[in-house]
C-alpha atoms as a PDB file:
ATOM      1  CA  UNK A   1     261.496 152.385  99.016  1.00  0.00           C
ATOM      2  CA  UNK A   2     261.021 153.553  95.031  1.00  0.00           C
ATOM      3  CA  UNK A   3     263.137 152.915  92.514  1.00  0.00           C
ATOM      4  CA  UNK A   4     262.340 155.102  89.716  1.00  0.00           C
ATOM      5  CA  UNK A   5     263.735 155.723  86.314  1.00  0.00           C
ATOM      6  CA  UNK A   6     264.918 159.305  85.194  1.00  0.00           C
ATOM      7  CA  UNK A   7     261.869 160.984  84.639  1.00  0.00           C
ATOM      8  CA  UNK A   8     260.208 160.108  87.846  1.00  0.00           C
ATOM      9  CA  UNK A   9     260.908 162.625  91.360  1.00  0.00           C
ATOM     10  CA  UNK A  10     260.031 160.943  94.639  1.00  0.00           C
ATOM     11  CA  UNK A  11     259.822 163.556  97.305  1.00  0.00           C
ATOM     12  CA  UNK A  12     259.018 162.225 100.613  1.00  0.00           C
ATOM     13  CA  UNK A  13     255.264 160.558  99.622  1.00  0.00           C
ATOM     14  CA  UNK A  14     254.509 162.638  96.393  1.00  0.00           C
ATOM     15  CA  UNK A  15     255.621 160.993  92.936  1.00  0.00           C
ATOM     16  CA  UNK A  16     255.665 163.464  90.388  1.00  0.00           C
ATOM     17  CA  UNK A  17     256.857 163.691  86.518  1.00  0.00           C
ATOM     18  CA  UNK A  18     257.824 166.530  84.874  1.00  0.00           C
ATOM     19  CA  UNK A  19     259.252 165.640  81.989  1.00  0.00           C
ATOM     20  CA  UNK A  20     258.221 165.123  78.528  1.00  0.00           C
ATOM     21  CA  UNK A  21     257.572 161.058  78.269  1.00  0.00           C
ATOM     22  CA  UNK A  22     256.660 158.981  80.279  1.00  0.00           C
ATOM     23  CA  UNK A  23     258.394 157.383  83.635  1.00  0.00           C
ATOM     24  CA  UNK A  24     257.959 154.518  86.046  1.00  0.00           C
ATOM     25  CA  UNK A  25     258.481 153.965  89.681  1.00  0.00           C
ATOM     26  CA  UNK A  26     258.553 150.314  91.627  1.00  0.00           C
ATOM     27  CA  UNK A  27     257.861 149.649  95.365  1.00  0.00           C
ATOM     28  CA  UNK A  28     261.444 147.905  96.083  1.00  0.00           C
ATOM     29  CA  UNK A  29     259.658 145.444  98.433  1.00  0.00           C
ATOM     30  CA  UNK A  30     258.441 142.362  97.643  1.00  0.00           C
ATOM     31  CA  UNK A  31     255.100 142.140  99.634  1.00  0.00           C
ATOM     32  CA  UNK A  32     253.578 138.953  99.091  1.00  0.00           C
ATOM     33  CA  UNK A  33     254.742 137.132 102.275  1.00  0.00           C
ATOM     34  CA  UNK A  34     253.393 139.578 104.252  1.00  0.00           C
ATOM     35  CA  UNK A  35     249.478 138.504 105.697  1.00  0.00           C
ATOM     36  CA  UNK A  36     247.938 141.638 104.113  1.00  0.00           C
ATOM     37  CA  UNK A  37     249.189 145.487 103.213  1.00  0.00           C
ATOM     38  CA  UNK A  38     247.052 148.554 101.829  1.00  0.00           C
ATOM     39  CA  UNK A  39     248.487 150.961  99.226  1.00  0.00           C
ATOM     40  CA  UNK A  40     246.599 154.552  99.295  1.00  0.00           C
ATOM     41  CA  UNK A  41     247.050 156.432  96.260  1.00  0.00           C
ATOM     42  CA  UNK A  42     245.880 160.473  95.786  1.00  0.00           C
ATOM     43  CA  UNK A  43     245.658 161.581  93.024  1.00  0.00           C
ATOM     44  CA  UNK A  44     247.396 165.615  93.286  1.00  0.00           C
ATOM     45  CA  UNK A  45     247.440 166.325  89.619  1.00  0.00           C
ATOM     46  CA  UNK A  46     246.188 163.957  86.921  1.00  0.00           C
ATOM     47  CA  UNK A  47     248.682 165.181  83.981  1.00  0.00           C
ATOM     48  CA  UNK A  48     248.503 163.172  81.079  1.00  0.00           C
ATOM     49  CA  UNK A  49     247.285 160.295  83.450  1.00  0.00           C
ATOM     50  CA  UNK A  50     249.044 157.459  85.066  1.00  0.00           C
ATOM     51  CA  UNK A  51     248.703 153.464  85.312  1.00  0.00           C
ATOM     52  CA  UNK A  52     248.707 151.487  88.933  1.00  0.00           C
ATOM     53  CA  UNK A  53     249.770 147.869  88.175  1.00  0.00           C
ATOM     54  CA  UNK A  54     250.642 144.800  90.193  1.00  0.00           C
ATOM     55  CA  UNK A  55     253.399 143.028  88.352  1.00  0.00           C
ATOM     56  CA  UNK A  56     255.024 139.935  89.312  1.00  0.00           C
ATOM     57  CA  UNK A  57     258.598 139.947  90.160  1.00  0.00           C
ATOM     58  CA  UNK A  58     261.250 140.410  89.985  1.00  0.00           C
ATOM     59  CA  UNK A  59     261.320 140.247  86.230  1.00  0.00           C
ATOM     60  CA  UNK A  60     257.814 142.297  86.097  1.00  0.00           C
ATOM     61  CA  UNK A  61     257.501 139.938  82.829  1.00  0.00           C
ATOM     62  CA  UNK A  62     253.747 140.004  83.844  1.00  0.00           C
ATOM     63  CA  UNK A  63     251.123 142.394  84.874  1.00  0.00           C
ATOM     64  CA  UNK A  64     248.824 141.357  87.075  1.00  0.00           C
ATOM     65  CA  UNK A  65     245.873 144.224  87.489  1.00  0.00           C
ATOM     66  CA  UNK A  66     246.090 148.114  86.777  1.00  0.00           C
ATOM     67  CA  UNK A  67     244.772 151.160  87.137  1.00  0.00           C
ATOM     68  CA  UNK A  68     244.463 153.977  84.547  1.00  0.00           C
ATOM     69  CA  UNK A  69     244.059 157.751  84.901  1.00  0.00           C
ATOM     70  CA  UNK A  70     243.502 157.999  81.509  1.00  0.00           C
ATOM     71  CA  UNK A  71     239.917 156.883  82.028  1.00  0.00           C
ATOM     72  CA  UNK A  72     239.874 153.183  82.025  1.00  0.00           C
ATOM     73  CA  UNK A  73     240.221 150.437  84.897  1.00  0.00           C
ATOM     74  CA  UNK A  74     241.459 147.065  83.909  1.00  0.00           C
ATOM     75  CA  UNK A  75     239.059 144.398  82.146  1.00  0.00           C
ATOM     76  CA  UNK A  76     237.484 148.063  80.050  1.00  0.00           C
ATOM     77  CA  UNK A  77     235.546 148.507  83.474  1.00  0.00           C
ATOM     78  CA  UNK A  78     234.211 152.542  82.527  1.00  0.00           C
ATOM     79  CA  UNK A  79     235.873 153.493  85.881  1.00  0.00           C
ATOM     80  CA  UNK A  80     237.740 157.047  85.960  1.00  0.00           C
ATOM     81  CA  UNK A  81     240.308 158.325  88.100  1.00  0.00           C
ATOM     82  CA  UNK A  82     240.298 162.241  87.823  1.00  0.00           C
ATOM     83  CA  UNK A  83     242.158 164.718  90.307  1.00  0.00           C
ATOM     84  CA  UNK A  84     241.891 164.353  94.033  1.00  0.00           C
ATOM     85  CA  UNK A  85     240.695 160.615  93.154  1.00  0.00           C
ATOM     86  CA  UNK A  86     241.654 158.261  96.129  1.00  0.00           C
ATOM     87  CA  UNK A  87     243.388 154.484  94.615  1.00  0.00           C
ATOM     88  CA  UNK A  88     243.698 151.997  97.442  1.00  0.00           C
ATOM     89  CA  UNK A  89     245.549 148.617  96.639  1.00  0.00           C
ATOM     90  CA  UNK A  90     244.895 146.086  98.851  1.00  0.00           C
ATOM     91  CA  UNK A  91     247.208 142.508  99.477  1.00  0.00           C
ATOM     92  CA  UNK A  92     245.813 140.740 101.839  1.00  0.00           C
ATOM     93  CA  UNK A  93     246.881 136.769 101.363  1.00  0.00           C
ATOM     94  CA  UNK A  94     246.387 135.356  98.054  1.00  0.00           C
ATOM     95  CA  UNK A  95     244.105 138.344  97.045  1.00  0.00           C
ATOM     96  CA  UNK A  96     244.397 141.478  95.262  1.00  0.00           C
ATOM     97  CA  UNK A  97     241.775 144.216  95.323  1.00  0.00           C
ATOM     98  CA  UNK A  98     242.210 147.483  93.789  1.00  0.00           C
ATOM     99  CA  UNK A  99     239.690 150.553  94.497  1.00  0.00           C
ATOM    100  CA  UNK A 100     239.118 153.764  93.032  1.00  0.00           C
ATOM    101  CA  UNK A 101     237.132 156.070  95.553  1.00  0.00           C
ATOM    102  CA  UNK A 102     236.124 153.411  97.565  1.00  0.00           C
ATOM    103  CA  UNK A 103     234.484 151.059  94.768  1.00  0.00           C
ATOM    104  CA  UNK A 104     235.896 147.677  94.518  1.00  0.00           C
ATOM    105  CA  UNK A 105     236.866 147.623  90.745  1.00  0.00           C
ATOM    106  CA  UNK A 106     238.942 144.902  90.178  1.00  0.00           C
ATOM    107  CA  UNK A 107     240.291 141.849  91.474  1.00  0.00           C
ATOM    108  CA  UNK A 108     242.884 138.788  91.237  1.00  0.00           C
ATOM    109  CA  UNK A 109     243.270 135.513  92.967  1.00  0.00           C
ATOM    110  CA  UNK A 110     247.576 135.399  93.285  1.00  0.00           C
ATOM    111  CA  UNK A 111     249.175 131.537  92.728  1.00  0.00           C
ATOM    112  CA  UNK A 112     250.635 130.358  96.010  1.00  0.00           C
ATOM    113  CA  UNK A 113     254.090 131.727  96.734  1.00  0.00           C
ATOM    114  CA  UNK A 114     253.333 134.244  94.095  1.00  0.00           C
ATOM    115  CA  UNK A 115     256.098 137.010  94.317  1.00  0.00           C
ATOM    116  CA  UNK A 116     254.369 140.332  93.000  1.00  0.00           C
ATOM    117  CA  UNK A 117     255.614 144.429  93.124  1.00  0.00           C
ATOM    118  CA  UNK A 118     253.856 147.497  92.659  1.00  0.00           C
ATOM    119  CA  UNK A 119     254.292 149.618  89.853  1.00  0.00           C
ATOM    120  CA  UNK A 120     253.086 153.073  88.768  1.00  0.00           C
ATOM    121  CA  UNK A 121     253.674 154.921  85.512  1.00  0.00           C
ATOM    122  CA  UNK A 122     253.452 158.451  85.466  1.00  0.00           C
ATOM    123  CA  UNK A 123     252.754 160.100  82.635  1.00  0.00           C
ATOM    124  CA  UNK A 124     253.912 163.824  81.985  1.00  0.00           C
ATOM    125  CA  UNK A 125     252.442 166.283  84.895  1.00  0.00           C
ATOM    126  CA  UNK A 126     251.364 163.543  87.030  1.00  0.00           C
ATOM    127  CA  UNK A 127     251.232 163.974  90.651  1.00  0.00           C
ATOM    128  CA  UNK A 128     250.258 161.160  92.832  1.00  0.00           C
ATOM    129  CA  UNK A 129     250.883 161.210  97.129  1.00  0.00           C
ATOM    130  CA  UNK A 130     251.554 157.710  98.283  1.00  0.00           C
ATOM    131  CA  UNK A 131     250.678 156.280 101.580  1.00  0.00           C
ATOM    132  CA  UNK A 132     250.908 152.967 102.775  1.00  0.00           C
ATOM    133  CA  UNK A 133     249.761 150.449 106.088  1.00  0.00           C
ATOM    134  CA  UNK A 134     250.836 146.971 107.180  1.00  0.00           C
ATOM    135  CA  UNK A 135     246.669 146.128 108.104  1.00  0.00           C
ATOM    136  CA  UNK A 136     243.874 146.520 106.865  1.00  0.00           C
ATOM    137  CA  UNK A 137     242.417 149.587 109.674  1.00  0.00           C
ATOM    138  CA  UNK A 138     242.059 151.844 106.967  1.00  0.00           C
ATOM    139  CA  UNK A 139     239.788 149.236 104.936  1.00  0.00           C
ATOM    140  CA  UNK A 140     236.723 147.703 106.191  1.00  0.00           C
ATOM    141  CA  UNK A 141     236.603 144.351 107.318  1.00  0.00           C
ATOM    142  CA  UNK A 142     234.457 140.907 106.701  1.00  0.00           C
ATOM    143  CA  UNK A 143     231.107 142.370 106.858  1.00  0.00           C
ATOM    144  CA  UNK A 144     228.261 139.113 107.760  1.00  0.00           C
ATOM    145  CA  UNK A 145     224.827 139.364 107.244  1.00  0.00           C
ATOM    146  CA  UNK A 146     222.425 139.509 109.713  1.00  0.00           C
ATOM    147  CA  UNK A 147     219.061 138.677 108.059  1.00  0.00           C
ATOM    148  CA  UNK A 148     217.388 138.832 104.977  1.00  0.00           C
ATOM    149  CA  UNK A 149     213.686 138.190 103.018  1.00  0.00           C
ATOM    150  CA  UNK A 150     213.185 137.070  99.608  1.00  0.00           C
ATOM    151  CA  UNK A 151     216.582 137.820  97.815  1.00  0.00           C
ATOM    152  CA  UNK A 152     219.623 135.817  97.259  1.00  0.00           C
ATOM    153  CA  UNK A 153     223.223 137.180  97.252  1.00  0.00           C
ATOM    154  CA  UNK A 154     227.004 135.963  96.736  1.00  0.00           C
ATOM    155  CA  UNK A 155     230.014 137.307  98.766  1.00  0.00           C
ATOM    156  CA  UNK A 156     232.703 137.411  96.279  1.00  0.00           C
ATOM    157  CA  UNK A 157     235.126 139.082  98.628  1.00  0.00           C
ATOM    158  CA  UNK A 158     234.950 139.792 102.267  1.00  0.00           C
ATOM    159  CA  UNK A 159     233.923 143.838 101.805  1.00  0.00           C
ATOM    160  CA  UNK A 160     230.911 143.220  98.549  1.00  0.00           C
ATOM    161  CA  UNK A 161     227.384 141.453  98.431  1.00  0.00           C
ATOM    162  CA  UNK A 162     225.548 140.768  94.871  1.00  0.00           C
ATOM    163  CA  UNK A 163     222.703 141.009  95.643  1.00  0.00           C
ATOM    164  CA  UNK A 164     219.498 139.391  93.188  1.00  0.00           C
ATOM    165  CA  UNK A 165     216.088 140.250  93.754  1.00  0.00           C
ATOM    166  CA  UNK A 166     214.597 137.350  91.347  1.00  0.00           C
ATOM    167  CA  UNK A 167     211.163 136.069  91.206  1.00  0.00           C
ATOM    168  CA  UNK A 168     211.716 132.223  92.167  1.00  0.00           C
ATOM    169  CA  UNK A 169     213.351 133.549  95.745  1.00  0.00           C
ATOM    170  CA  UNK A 170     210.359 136.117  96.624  1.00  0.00           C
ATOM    171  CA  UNK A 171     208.570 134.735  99.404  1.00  0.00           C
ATOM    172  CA  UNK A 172     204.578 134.936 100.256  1.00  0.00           C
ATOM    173  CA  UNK A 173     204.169 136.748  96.830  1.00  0.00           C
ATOM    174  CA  UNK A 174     206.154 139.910  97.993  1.00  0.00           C
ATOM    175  CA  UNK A 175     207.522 141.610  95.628  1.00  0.00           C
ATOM    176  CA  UNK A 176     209.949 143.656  97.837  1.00  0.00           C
ATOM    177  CA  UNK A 177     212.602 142.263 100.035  1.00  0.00           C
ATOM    178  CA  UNK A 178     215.519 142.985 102.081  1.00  0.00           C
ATOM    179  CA  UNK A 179     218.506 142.456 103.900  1.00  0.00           C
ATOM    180  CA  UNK A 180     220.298 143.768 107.159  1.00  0.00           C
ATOM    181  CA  UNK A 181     224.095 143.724 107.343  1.00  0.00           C
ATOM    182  CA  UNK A 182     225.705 142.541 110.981  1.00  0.00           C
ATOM    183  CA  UNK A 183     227.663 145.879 111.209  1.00  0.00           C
ATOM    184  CA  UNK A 184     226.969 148.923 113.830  1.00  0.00           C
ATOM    185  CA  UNK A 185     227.864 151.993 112.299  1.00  0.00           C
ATOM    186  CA  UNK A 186     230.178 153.472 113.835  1.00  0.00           C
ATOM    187  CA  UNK A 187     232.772 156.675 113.743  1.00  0.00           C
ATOM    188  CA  UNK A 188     235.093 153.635 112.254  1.00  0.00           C
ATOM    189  CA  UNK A 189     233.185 152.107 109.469  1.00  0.00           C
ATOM    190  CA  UNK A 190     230.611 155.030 108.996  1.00  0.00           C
ATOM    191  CA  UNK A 191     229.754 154.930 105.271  1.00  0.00           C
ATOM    192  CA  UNK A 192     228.513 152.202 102.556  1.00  0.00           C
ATOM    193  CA  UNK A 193     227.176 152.139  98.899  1.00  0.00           C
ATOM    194  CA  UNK A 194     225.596 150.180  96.152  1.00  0.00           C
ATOM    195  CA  UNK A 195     225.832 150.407  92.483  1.00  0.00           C
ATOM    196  CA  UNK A 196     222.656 149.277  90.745  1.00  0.00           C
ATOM    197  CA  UNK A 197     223.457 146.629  87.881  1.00  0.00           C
ATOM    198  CA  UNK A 198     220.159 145.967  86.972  1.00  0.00           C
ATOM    199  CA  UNK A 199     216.506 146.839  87.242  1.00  0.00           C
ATOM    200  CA  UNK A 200     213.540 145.490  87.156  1.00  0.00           C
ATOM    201  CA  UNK A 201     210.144 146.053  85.720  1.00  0.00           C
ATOM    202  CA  UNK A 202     208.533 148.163  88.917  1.00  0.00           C
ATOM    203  CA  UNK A 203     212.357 149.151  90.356  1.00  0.00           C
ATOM    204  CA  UNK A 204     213.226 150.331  93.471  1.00  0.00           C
ATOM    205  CA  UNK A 205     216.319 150.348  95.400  1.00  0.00           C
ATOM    206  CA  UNK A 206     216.420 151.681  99.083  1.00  0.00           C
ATOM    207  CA  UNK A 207     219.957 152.203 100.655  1.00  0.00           C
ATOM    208  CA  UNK A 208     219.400 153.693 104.418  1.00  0.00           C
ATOM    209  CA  UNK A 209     219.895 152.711 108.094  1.00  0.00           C
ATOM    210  CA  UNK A 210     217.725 150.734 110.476  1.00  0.00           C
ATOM    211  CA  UNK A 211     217.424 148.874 113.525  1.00  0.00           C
ATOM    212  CA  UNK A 212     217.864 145.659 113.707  1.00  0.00           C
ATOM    213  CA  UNK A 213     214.436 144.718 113.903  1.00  0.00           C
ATOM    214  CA  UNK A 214     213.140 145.909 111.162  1.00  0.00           C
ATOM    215  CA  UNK A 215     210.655 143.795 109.703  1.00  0.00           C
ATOM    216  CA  UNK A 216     210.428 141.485 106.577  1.00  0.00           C
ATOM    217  CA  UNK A 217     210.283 143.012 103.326  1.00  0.00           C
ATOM    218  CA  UNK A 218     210.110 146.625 104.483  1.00  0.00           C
ATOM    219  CA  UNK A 219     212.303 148.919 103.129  1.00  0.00           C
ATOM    220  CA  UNK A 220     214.704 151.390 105.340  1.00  0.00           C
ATOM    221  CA  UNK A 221     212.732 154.146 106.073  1.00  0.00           C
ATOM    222  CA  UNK A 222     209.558 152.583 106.272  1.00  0.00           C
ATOM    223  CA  UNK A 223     209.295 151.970 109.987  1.00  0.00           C
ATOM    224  CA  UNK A 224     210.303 154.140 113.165  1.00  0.00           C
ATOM    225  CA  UNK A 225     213.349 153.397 113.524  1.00  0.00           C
ATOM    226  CA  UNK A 226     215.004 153.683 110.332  1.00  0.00           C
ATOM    227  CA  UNK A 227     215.862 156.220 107.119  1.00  0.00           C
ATOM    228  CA  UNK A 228     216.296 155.397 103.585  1.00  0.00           C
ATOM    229  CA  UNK A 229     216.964 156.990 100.500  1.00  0.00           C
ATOM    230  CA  UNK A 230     214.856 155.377  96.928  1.00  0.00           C
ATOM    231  CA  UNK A 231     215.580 155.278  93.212  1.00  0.00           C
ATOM    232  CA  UNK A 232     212.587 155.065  91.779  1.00  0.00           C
ATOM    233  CA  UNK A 233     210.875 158.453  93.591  1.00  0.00           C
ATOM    234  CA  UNK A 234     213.957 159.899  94.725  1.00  0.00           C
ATOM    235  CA  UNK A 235     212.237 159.832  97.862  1.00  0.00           C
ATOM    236  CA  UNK A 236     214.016 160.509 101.718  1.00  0.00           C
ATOM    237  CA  UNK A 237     211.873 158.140 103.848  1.00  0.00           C
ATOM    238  CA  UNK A 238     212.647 158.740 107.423  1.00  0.00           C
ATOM    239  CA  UNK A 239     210.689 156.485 110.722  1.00  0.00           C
ATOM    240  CA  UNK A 240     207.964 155.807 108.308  1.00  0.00           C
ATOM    241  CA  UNK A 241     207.154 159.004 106.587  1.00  0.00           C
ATOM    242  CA  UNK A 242     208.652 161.164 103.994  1.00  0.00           C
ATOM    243  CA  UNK A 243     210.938 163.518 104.691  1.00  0.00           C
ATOM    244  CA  UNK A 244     212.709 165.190 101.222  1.00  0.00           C
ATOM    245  CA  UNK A 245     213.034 164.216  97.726  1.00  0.00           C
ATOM    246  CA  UNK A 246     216.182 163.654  96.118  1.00  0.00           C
ATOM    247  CA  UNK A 247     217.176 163.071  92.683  1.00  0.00           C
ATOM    248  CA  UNK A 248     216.201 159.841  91.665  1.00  0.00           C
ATOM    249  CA  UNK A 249     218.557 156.868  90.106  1.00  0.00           C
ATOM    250  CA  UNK A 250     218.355 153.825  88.278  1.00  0.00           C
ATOM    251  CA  UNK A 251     221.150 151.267  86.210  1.00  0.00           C
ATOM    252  CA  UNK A 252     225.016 152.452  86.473  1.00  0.00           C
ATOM    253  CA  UNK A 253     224.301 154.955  89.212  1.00  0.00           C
ATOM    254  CA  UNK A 254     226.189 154.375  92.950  1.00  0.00           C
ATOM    255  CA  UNK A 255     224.243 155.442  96.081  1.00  0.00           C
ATOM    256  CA  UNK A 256     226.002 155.734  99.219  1.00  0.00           C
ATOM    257  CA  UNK A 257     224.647 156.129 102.874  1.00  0.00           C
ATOM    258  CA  UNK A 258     226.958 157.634 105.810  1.00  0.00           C
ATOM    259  CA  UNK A 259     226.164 158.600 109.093  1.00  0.00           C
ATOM    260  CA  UNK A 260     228.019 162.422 111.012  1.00  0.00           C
ATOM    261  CA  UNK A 261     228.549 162.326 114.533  1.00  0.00           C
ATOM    262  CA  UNK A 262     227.109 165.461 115.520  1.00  0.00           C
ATOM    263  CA  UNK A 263     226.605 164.940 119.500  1.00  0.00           C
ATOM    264  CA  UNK A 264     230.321 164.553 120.565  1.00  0.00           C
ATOM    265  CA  UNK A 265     233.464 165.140 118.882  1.00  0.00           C
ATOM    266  CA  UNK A 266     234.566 161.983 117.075  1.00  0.00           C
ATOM    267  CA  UNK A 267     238.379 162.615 117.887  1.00  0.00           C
ATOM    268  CA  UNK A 268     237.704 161.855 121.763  1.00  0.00           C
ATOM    269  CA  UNK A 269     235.668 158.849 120.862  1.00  0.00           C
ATOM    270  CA  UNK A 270     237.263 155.690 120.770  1.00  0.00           C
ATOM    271  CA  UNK A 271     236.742 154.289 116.740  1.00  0.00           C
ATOM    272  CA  UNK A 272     235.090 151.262 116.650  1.00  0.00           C
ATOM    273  CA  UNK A 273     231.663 149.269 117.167  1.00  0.00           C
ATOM    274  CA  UNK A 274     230.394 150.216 120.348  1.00  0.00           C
ATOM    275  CA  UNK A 275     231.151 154.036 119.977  1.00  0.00           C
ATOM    276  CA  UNK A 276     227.175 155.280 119.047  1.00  0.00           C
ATOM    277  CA  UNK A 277     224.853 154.448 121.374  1.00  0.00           C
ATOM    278  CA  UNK A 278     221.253 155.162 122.191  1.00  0.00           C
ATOM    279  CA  UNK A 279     219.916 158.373 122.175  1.00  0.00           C
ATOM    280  CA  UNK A 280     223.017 159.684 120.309  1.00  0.00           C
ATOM    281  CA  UNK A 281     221.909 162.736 117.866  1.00  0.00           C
ATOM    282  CA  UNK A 282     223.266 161.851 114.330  1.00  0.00           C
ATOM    283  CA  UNK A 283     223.161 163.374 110.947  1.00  0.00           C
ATOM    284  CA  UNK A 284     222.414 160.424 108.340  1.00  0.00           C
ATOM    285  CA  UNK A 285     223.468 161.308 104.554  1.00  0.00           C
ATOM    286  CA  UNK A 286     222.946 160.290 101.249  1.00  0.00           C
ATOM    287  CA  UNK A 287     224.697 160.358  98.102  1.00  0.00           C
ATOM    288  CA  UNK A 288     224.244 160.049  94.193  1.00  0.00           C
ATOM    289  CA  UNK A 289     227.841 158.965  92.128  1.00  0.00           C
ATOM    290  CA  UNK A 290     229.947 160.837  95.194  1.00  0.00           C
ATOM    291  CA  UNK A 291     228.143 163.488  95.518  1.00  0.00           C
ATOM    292  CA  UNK A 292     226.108 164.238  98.684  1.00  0.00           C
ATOM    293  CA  UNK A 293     222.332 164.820  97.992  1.00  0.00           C
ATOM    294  CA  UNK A 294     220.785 165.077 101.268  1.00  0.00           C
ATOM    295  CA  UNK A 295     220.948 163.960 104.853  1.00  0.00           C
ATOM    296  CA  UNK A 296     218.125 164.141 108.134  1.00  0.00           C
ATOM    297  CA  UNK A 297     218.528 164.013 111.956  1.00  0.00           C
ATOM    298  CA  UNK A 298     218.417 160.688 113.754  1.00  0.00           C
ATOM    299  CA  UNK A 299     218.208 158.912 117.177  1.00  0.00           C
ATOM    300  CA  UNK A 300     220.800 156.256 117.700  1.00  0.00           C
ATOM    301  CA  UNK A 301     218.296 153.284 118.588  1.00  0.00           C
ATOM    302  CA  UNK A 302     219.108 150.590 121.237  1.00  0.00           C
ATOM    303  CA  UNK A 303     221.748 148.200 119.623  1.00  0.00           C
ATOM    304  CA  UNK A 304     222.567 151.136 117.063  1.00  0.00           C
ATOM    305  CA  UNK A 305     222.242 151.204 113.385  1.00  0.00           C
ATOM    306  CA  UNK A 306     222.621 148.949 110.629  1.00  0.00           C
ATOM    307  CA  UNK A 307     222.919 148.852 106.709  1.00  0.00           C
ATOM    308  CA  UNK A 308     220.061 147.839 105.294  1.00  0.00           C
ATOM    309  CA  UNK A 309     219.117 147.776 101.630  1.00  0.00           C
ATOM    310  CA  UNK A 310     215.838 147.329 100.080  1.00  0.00           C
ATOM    311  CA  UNK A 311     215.390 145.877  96.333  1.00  0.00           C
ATOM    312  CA  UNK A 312     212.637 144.556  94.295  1.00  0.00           C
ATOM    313  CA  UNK A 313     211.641 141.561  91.990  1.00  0.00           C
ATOM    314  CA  UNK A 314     214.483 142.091  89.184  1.00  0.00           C
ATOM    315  CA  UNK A 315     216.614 144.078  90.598  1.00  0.00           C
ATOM    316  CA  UNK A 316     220.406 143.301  91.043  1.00  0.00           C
ATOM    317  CA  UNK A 317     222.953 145.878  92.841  1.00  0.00           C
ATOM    318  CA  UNK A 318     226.465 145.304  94.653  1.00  0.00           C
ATOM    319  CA  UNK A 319     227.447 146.314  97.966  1.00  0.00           C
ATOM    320  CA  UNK A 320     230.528 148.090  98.722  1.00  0.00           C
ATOM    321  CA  UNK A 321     231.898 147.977 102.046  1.00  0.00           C
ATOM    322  CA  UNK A 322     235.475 148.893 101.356  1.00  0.00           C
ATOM    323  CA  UNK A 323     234.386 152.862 101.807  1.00  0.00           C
ATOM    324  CA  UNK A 324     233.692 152.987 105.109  1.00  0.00           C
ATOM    325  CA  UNK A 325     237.235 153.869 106.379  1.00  0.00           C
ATOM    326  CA  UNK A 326     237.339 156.214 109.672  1.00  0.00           C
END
């Protein structure tokens, strides 16, 4: 499966150097013909750091994308991989994707025909456990949008949404507006975050869960059935009233929103769309950069719950679906 030079030990799935320069190991198979294939990368021990690249082959005369532990992601995206960070590669027809806990960092649109490897460098010390899957299960897929007010967005790959809150698409003089995503969450795809790009002059950003009636221009957490988490107060709105504050956020910062099972236990439950349903008890969370900052206790509505964001005039965030692996 891995060829590697001297320096490099394969041991079942762990890749490890312990020697004194560095070393590099290439996946033997050419996967390009196949419809689509995820690499999962864990980083055990960063070392010195390493580099995840997609060459082509099989003279590996070009590289493609990579991935550095040393701190950097490809095109000087300010990215870091540190220990216990989580790499996924995805190939899934003429695409590359490459994610570092769960953020889409980087992509590449192949040639047709396009014959490409993976190849990792280890650096001294570096430990990495390697994992791989034929399909996509571990990665979300296509999410659609259900409905949104006074924003526009662009779907640059099937799992991320730019989204642009911009004066000349506000509608009826609102200055907030929103958008639902056509996705139940679910014990399968049970987590999702934004990164906030931009912000404008009265900024604020809501990332939460809602029905799917929620109205126009409200933000999650503003009516019954819904909770959101916002920059701008740091505020934990929950079925229209507030429940905690939480550290507050503005450009550069990601916030995520995940939902625990706590009713039933998740193993005996089918994973997939249909698995909450009404009157389910749930714990909804809510993170800053990865770290968890605060969750509350909801009520699975009828039809179950959605993503829903909140923005408004000026501000511009993306939408990561690729983290919601179950």
């Amino acid at each position: 499966m891995w060829e590697c030079d001297a320096a490099v030990t394969c041991d079942g799935h762990y890749l490890t150097n312990t020697s004194h320069g560095p070393g590099t190991a290439t996946f033997s198979q050419d996967f390009a013909h196949l419809p689509q294939i995820v690499f999962s990368i864990q980083v055990v021990d960063l070392g010195e750091g390493f580099t995840i690249s997609i060459v082509s082959s099989p003279d590996h005369n070009q590289e493609l994308l990579s991935v550095s532990g040393e701190g950097r992601v490809a095109e000087s995206q300010p990215t870091v991989c540190r220990k216990d960070s989580r790499v996924a590669v995805q190939i899934h027809r003429s695409d590359v994707l490459i994610y570092v806990d769960d953020m889409t960092v980087t992509q590449k649109v192949l040639d047709t025909g396009s014959s490409v490897q993976l190849q990792l460098t280890l650096l001294p010390n570096c430990a990495l456990l390697f994992d791989m899957s034929v399909s996509l299960s571990n990665i979300a897929t296509s999410v659609a949008v259900l409905r949104k007010h006074g924003l526009t967005y662009s779907n640059p790959n099937p799992f991320t949404y730019n989204i642009d809150a911009v004066s000349n698409a506000m509608e009826n003089d609102s200055e907030n507006a929103n958008i639902i995503f056509n996705r139940v969450m679910s014990t399968k795809y049970h987590y999702y975050q934004l990164k906030i790009n931009e912000c404008g002059p009265n900024s604020a950003v809501g990332i939460g869960l809602a029905d799917n009636q929620l109205g126009p221009y409200k933000y999650p957490g503003w009516e019954k059935k819904s909770c959101g988490y916002h920059s701008d107060d740091g505020i934990l709105f929950k079925r229209g009233h507030h429940d905690k504050v939480l550290p507050t956020c503005t450009v550069g910062d990601v916030m995520g929103c995940g939902i625990w099972f706590v009713d039933r236990d998740i193993t005996q439950i089918p994973a997939g769309n249909g698995d909450a349903v009404k009157g389910d008890k749930v714990t909804v969370y809510f993170t800053k950069n990865g770290q968890v900052v605060g969750d509350t206790a909801m009520t699975v509505p009828d039809g179950g719950f959605f993503p829903t964001i909140g923005v408004s005039d000026g501000d511009r965030v993306s939408v990561d679906f690729a983290a919601v692996t179950g």
